[in-house]
PDB file of N, CA and C in Angstrom:
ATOM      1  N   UNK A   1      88.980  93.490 109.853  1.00  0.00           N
ATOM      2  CA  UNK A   1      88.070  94.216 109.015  1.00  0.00           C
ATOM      3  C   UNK A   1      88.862  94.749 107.827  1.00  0.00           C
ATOM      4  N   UNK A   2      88.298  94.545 106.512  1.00  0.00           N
ATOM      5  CA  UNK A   2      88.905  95.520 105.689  1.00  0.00           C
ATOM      6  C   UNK A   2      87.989  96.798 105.307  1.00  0.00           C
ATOM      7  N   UNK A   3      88.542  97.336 105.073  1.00  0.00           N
ATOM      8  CA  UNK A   3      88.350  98.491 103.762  1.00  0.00           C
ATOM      9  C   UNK A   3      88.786  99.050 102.799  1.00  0.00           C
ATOM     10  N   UNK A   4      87.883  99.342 101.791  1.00  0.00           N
ATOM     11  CA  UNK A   4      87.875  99.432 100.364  1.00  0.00           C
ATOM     12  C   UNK A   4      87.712 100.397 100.074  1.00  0.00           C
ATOM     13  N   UNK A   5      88.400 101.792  99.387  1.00  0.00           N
ATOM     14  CA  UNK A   5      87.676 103.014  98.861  1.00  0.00           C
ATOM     15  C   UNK A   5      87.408 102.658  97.598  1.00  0.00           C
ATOM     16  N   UNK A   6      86.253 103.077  97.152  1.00  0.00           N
ATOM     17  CA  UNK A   6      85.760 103.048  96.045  1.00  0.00           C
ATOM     18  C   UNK A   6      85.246 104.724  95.431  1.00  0.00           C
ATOM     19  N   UNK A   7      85.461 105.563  96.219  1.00  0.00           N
ATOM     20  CA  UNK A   7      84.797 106.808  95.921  1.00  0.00           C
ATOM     21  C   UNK A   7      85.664 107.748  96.953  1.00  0.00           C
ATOM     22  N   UNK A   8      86.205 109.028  96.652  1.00  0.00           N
ATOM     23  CA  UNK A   8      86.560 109.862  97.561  1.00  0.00           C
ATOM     24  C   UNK A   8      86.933 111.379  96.881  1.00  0.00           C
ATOM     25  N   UNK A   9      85.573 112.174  96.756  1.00  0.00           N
ATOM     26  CA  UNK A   9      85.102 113.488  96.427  1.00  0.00           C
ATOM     27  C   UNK A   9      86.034 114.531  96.694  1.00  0.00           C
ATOM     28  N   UNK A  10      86.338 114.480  97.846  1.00  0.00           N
ATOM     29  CA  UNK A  10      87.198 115.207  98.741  1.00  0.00           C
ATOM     30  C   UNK A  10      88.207 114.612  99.779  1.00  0.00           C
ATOM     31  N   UNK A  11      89.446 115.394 100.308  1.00  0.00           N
ATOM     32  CA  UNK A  11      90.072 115.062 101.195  1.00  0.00           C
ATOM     33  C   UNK A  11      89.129 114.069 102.658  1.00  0.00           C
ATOM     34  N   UNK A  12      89.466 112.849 102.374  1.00  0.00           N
ATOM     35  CA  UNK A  12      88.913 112.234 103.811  1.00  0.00           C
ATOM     36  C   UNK A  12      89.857 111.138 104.293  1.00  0.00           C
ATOM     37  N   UNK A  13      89.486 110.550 105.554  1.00  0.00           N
ATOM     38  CA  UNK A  13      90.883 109.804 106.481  1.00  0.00           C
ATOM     39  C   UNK A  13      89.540 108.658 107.346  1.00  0.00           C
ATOM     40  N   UNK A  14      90.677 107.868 107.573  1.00  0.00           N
ATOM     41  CA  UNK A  14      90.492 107.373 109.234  1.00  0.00           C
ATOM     42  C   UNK A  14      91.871 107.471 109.939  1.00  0.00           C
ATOM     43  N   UNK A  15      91.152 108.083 111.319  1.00  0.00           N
ATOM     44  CA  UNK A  15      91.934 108.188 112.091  1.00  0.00           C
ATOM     45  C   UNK A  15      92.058 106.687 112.259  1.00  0.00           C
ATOM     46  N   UNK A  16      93.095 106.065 113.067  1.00  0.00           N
ATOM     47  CA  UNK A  16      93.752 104.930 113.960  1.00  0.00           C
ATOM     48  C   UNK A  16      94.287 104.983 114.967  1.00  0.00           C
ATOM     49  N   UNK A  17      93.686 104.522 116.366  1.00  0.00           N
ATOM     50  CA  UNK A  17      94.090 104.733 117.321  1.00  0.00           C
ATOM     51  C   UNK A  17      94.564 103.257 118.370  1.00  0.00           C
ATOM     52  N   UNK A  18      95.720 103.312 118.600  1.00  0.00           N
ATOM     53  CA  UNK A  18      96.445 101.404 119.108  1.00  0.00           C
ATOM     54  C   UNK A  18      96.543 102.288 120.440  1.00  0.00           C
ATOM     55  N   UNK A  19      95.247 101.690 121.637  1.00  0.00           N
ATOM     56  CA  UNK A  19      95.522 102.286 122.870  1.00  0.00           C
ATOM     57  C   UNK A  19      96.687 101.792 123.523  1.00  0.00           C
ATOM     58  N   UNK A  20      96.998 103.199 124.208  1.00  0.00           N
ATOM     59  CA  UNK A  20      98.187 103.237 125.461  1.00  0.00           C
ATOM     60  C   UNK A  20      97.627 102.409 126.573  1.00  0.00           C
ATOM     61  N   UNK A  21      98.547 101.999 127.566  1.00  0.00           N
ATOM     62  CA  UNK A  21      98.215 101.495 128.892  1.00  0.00           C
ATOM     63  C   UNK A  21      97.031 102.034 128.945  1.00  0.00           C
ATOM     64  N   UNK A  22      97.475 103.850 129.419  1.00  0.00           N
ATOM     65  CA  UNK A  22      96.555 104.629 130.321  1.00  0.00           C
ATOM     66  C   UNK A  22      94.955 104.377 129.525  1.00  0.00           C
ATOM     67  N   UNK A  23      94.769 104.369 128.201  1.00  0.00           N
ATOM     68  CA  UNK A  23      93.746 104.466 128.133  1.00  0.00           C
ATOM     69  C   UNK A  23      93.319 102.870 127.901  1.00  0.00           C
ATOM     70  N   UNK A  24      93.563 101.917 127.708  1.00  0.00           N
ATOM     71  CA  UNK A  24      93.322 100.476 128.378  1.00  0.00           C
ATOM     72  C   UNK A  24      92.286 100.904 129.377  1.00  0.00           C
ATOM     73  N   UNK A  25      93.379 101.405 130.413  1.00  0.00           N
ATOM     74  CA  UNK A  25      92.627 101.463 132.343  1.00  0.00           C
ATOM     75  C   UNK A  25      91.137 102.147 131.879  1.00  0.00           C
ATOM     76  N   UNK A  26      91.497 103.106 131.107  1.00  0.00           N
ATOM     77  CA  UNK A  26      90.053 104.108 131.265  1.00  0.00           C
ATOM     78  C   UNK A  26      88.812 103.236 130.570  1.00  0.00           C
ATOM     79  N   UNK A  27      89.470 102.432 129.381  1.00  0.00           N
ATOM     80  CA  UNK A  27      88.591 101.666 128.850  1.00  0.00           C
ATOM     81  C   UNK A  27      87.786 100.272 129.593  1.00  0.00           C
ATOM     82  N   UNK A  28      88.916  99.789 130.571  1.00  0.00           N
ATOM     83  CA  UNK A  28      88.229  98.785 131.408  1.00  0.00           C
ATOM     84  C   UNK A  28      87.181  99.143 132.368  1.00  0.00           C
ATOM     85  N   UNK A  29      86.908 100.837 132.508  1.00  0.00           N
ATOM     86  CA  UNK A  29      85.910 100.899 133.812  1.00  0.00           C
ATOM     87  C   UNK A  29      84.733 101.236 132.952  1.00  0.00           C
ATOM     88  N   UNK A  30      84.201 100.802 131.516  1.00  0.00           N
ATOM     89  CA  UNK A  30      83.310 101.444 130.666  1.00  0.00           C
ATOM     90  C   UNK A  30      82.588  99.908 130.342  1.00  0.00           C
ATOM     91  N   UNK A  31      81.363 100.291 129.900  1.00  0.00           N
ATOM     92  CA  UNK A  31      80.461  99.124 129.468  1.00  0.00           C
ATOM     93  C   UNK A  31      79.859  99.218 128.404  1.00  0.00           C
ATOM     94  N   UNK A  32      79.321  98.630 127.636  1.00  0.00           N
ATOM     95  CA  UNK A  32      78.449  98.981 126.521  1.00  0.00           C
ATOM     96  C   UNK A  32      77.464  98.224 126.990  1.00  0.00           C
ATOM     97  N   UNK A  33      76.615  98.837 126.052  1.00  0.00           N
ATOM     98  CA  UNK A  33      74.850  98.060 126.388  1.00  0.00           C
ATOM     99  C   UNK A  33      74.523  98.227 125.115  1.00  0.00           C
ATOM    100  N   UNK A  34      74.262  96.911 123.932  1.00  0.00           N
ATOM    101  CA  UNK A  34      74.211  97.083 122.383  1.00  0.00           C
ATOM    102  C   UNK A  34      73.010  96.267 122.281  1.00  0.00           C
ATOM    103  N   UNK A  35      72.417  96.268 121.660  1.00  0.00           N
ATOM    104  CA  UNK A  35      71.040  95.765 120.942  1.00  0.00           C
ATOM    105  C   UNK A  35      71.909  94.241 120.169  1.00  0.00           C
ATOM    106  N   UNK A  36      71.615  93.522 120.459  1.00  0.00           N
ATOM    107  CA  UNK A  36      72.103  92.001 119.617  1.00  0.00           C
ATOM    108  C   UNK A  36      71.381  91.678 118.301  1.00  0.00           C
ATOM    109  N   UNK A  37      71.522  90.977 117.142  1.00  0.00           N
ATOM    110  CA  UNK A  37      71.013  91.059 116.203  1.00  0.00           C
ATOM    111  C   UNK A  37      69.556  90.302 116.369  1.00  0.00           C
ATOM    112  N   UNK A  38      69.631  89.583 117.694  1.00  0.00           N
ATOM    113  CA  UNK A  38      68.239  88.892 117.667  1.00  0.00           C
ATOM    114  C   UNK A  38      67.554  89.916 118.610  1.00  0.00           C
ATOM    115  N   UNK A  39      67.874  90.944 118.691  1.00  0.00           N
ATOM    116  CA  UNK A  39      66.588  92.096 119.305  1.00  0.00           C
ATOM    117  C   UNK A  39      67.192  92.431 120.561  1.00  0.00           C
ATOM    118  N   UNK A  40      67.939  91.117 121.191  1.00  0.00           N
ATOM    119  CA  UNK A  40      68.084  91.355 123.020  1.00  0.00           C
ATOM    120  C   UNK A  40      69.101  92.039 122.768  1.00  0.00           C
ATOM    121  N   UNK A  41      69.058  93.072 124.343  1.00  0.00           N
ATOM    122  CA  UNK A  41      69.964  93.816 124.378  1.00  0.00           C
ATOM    123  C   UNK A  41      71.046  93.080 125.554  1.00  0.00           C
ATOM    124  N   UNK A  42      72.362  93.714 125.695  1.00  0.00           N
ATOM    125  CA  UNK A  42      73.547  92.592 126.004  1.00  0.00           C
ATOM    126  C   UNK A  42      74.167  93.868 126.781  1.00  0.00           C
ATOM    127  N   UNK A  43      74.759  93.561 128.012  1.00  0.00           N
ATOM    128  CA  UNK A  43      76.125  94.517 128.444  1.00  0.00           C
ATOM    129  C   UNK A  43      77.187  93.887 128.430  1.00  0.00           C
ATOM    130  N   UNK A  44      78.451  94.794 127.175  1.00  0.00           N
ATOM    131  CA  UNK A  44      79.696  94.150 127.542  1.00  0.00           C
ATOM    132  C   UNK A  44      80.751  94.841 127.736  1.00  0.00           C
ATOM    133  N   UNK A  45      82.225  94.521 127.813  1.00  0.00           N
ATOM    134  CA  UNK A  45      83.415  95.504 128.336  1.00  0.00           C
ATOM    135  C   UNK A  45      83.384  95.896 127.136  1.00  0.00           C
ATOM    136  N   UNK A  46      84.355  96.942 127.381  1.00  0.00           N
ATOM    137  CA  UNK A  46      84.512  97.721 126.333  1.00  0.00           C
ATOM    138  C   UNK A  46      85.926  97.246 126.025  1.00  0.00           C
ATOM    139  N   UNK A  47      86.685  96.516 126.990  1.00  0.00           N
ATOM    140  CA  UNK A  47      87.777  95.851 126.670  1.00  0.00           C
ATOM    141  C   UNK A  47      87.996  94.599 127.610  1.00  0.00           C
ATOM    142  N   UNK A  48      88.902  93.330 126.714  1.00  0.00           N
ATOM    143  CA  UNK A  48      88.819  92.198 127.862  1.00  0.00           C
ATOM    144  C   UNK A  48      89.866  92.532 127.763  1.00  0.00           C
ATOM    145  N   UNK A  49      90.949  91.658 129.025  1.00  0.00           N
ATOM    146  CA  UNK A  49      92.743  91.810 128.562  1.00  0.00           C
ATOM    147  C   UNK A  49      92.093  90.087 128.741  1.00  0.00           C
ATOM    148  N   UNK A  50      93.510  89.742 127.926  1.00  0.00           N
ATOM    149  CA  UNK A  50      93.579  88.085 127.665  1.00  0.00           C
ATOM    150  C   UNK A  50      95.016  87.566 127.571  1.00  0.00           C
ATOM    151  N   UNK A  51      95.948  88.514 128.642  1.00  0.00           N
ATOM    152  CA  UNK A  51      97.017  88.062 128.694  1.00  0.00           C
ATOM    153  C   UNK A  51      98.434  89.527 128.922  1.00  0.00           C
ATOM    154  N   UNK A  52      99.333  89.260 128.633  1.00  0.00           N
ATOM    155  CA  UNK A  52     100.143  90.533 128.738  1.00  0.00           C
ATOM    156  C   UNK A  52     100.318  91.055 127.633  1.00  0.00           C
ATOM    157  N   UNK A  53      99.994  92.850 127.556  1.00  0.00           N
ATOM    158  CA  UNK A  53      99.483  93.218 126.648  1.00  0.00           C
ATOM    159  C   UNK A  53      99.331  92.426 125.170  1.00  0.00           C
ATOM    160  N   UNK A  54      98.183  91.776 126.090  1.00  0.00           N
ATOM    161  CA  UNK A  54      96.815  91.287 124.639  1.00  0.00           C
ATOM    162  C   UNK A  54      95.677  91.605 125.106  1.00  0.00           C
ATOM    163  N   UNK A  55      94.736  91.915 124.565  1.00  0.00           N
ATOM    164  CA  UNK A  55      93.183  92.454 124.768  1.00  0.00           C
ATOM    165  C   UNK A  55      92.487  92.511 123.468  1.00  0.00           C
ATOM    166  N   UNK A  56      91.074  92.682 123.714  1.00  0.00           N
ATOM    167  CA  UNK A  56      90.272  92.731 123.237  1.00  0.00           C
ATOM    168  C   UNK A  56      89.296  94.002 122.705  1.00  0.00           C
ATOM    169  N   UNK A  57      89.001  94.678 121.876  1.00  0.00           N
ATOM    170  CA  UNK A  57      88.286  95.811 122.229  1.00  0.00           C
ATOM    171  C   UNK A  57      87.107  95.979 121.601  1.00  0.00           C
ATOM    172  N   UNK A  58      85.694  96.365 122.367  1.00  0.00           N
ATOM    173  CA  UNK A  58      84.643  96.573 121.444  1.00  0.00           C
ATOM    174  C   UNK A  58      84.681  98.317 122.025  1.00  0.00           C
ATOM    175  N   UNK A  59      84.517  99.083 121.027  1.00  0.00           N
ATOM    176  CA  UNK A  59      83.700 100.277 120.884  1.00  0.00           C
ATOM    177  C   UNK A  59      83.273 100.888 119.950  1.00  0.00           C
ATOM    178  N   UNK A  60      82.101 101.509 120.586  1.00  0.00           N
ATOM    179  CA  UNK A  60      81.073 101.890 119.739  1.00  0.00           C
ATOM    180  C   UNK A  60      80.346 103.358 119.897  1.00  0.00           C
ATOM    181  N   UNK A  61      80.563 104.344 119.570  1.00  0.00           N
ATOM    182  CA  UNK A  61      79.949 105.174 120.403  1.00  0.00           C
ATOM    183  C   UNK A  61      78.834 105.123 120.297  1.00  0.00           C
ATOM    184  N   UNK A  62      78.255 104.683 119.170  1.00  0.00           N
ATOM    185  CA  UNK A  62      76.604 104.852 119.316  1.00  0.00           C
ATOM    186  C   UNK A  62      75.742 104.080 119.933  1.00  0.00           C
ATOM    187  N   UNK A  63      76.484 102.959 120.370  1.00  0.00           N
ATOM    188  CA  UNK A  63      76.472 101.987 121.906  1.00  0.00           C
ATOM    189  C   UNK A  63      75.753 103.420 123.318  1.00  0.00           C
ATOM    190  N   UNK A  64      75.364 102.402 124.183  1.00  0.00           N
ATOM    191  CA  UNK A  64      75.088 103.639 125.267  1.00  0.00           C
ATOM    192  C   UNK A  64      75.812 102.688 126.067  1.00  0.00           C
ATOM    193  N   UNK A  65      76.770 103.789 126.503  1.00  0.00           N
ATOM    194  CA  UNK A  65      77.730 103.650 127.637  1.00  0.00           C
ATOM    195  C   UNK A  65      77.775 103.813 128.982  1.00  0.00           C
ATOM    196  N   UNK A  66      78.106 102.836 129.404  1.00  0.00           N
ATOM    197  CA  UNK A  66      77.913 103.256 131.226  1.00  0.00           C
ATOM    198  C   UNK A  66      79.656 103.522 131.708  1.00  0.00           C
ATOM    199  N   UNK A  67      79.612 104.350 132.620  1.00  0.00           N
ATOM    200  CA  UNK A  67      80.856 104.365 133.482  1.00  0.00           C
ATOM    201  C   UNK A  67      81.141 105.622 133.690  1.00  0.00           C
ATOM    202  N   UNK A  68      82.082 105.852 134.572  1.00  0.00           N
ATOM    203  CA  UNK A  68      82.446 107.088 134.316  1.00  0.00           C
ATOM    204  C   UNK A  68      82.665 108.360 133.646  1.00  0.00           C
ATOM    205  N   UNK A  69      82.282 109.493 133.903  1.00  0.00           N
ATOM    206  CA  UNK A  69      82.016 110.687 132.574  1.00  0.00           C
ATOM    207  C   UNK A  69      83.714 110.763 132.038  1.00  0.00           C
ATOM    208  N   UNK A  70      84.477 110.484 133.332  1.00  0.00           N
ATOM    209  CA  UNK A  70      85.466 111.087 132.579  1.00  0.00           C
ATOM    210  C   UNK A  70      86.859 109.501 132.229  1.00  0.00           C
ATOM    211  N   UNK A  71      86.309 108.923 132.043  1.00  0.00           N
ATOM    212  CA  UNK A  71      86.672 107.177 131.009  1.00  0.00           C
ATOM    213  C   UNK A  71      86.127 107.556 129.946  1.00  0.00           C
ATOM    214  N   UNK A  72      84.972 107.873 129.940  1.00  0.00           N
ATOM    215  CA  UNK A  72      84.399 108.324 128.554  1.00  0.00           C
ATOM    216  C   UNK A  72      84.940 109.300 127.487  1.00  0.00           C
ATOM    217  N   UNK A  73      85.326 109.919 128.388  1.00  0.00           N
ATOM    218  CA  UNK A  73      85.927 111.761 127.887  1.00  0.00           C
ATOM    219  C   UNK A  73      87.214 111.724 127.044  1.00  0.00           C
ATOM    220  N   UNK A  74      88.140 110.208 128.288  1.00  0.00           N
ATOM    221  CA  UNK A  74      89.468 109.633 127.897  1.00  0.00           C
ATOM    222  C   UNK A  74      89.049 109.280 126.385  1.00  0.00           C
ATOM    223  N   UNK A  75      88.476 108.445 126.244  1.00  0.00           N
ATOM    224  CA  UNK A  75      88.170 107.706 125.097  1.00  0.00           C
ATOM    225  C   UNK A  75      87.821 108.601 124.115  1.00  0.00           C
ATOM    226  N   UNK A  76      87.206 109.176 124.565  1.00  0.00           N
ATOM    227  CA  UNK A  76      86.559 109.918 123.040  1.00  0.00           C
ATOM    228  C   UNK A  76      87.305 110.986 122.538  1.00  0.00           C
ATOM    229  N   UNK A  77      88.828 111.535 123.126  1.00  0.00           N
ATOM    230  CA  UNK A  77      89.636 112.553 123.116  1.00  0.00           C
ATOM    231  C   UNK A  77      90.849 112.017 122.895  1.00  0.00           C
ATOM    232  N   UNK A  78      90.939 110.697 122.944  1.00  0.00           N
ATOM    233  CA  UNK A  78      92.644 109.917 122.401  1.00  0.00           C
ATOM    234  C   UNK A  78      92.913 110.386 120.913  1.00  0.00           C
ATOM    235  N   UNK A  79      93.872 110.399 121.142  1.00  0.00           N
ATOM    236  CA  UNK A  79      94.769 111.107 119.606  1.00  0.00           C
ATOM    237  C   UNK A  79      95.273 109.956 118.713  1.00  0.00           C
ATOM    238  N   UNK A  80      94.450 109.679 117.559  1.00  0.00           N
ATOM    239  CA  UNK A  80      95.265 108.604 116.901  1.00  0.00           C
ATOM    240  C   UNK A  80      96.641 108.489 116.752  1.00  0.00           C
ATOM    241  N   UNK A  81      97.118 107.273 116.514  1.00  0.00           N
ATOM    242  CA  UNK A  81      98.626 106.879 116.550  1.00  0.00           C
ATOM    243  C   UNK A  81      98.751 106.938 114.416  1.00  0.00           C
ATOM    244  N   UNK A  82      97.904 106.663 113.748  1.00  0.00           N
ATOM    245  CA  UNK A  82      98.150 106.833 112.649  1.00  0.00           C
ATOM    246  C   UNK A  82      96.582 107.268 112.053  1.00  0.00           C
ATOM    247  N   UNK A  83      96.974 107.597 110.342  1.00  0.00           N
ATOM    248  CA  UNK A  83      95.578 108.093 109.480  1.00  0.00           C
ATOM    249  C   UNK A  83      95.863 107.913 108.217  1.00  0.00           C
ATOM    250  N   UNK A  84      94.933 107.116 108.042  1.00  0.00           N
ATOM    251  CA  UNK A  84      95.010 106.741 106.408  1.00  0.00           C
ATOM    252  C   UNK A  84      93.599 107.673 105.556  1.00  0.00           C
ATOM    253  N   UNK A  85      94.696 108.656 104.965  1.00  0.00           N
ATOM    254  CA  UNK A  85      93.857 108.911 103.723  1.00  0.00           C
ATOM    255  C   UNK A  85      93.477 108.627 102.872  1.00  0.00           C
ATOM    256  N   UNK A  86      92.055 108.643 101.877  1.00  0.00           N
ATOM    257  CA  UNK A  86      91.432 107.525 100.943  1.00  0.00           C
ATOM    258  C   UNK A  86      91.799 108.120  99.977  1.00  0.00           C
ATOM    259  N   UNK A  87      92.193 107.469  98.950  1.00  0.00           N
ATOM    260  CA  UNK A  87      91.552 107.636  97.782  1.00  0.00           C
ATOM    261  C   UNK A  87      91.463 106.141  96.887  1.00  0.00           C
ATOM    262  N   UNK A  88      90.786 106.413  95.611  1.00  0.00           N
ATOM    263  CA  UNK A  88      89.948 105.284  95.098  1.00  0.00           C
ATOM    264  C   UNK A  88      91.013 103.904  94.913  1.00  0.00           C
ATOM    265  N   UNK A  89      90.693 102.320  95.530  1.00  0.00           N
ATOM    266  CA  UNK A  89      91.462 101.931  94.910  1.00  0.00           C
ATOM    267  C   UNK A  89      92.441 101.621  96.582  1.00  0.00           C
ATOM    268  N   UNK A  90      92.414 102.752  97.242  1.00  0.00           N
ATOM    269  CA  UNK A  90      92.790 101.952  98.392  1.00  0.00           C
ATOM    270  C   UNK A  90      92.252 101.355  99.715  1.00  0.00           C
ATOM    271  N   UNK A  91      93.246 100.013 100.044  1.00  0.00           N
ATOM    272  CA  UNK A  91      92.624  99.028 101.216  1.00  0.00           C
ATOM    273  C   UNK A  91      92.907  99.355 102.334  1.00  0.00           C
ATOM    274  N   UNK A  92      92.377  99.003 103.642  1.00  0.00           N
ATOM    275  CA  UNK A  92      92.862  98.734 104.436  1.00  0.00           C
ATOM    276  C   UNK A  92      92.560  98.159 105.473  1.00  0.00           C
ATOM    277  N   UNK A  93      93.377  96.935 106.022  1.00  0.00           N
ATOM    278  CA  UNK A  93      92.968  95.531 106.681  1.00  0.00           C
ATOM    279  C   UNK A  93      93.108  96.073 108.027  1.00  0.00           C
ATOM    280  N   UNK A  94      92.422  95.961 108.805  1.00  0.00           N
ATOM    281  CA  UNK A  94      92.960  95.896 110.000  1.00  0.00           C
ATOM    282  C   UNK A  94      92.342  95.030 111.454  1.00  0.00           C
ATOM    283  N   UNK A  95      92.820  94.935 112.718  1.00  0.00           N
ATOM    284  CA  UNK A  95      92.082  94.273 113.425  1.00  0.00           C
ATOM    285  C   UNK A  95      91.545  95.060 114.424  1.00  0.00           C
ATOM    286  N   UNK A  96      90.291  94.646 114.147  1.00  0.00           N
ATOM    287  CA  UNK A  96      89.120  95.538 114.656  1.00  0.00           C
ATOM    288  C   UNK A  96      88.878  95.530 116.163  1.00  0.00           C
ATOM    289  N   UNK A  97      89.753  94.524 116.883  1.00  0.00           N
ATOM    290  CA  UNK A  97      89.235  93.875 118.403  1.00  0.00           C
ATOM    291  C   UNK A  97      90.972  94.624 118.811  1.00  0.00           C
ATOM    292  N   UNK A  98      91.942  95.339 118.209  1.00  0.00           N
ATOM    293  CA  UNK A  98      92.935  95.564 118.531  1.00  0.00           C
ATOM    294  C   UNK A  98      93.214  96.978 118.680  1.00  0.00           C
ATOM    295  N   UNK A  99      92.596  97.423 117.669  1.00  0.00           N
ATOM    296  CA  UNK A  99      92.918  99.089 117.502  1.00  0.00           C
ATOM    297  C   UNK A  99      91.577  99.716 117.627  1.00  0.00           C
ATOM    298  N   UNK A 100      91.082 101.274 117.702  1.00  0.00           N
ATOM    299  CA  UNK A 100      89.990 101.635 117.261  1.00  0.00           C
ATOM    300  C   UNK A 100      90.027 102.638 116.321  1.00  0.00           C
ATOM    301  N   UNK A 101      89.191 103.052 115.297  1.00  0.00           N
ATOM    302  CA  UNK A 101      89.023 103.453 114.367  1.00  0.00           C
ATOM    303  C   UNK A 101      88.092 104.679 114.503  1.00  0.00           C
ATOM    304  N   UNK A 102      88.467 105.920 113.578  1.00  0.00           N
ATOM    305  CA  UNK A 102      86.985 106.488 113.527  1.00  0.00           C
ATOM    306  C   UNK A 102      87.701 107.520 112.411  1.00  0.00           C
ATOM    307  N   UNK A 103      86.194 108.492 111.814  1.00  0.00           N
ATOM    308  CA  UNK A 103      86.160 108.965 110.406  1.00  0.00           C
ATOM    309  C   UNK A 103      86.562 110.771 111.271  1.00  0.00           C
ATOM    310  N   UNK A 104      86.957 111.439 111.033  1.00  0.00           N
ATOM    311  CA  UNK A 104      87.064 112.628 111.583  1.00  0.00           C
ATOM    312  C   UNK A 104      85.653 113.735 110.896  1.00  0.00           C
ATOM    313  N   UNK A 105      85.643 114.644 112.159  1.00  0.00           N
ATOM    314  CA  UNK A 105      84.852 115.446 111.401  1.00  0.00           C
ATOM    315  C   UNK A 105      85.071 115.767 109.550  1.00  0.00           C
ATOM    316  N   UNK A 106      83.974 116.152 108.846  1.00  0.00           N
ATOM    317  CA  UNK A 106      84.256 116.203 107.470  1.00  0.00           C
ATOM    318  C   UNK A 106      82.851 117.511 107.306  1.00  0.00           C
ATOM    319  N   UNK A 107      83.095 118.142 106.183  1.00  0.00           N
ATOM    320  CA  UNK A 107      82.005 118.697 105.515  1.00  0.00           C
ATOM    321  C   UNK A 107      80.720 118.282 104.746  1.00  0.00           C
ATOM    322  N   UNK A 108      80.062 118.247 105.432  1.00  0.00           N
ATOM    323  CA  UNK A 108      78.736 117.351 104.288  1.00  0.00           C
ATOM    324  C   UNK A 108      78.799 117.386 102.893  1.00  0.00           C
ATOM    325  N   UNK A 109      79.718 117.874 102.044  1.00  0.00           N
ATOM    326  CA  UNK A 109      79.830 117.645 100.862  1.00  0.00           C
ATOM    327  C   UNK A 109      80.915 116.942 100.783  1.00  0.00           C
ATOM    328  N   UNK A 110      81.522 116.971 101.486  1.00  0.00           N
ATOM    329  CA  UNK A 110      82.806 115.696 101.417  1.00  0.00           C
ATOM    330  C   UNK A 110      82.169 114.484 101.370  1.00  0.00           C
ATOM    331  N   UNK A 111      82.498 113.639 100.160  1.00  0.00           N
ATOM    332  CA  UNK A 111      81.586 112.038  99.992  1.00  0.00           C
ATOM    333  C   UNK A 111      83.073 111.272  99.667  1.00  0.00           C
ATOM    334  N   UNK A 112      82.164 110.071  99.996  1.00  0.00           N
ATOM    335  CA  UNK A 112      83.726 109.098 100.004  1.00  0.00           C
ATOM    336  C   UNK A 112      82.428 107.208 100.337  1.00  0.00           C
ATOM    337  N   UNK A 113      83.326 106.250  98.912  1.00  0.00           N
ATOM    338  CA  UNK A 113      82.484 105.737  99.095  1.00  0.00           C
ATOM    339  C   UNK A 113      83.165 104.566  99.908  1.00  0.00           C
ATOM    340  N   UNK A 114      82.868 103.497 100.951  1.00  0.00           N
ATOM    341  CA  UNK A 114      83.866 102.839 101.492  1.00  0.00           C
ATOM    342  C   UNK A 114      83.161 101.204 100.993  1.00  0.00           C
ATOM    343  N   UNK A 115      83.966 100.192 100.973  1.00  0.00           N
ATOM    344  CA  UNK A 115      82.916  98.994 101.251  1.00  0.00           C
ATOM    345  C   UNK A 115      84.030  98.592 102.514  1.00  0.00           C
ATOM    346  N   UNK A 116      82.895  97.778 102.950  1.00  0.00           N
ATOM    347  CA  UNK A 116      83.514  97.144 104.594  1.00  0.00           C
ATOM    348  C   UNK A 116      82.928  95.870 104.916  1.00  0.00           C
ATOM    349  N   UNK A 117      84.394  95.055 104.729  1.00  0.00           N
ATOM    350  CA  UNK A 117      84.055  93.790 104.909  1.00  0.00           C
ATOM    351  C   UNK A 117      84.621  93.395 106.169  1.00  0.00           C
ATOM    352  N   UNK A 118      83.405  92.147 107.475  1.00  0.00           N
ATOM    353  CA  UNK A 118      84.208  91.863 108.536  1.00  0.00           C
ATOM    354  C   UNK A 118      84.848  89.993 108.271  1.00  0.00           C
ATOM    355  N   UNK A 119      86.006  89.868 108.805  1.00  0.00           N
ATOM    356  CA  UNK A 119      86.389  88.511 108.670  1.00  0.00           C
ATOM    357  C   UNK A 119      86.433  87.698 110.176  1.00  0.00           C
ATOM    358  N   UNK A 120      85.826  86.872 110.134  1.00  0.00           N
ATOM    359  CA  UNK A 120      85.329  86.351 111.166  1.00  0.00           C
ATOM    360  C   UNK A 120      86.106  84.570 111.389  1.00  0.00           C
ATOM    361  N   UNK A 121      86.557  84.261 112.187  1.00  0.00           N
ATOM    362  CA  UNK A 121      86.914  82.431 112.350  1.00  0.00           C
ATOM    363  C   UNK A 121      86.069  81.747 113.086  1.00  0.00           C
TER     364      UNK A 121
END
């Protein structure tokens, strides 16, 4: 996936988070259940492994999640490993099935404009 700032009002970031083992484990006992673009809805892992440390990762929080409250809790409380702050003009590539991403709390007047492109084979 990349991203593009094109706009950034105020101080804003993405966090980056390259899971540990431990949270791997927490991530393998979790499911998603996502709406597919043709309407049907689908359950999938929230991570495959596909070898020694290699894996796969979908998450989503706005996905509805099944599994354990506290896999969930793991996940949603991991501490990014890095954070890129925007401003206009900067990219950033990354792989979306490897790491997970998210915007940190912000102030509703904090604006920031992103474009987001996915690259697909």
């Amino acid at each position: 996936m990349v991203l593009k700032c094109i706009e950034a009002t105020q101080r804003t970031s993405t966090q980056i988070c390259l899971p540990s083992a431990d949270l791997r484990r927490e991530l393998h006992r979790l499911t998603l259940l996502i709406r597919q673009e043709t309407g049907r809805k689908a359950y999938l892992p929230a991570i495959i492994s596909e070898g020694r440390n290699q894996w796969r990762l979908r998450w989503d929080p706005r996905a509805t999640i099944h599994g354990p409250d506290e896999a969930r809790s793991a996940v949603e409380s991991a501490q990014p490993t890095d954070e890129v702050v925007w401003q206009p003009g900067r990219t950033l590539i990354l792989n979306n099935h490897r790491v997970m991403h998210r915007r940190p709390a912000v102030s509703s007047a904090a604006g920031r404009v992103l474009v987001r492109t996915f690259i697909t084979k």
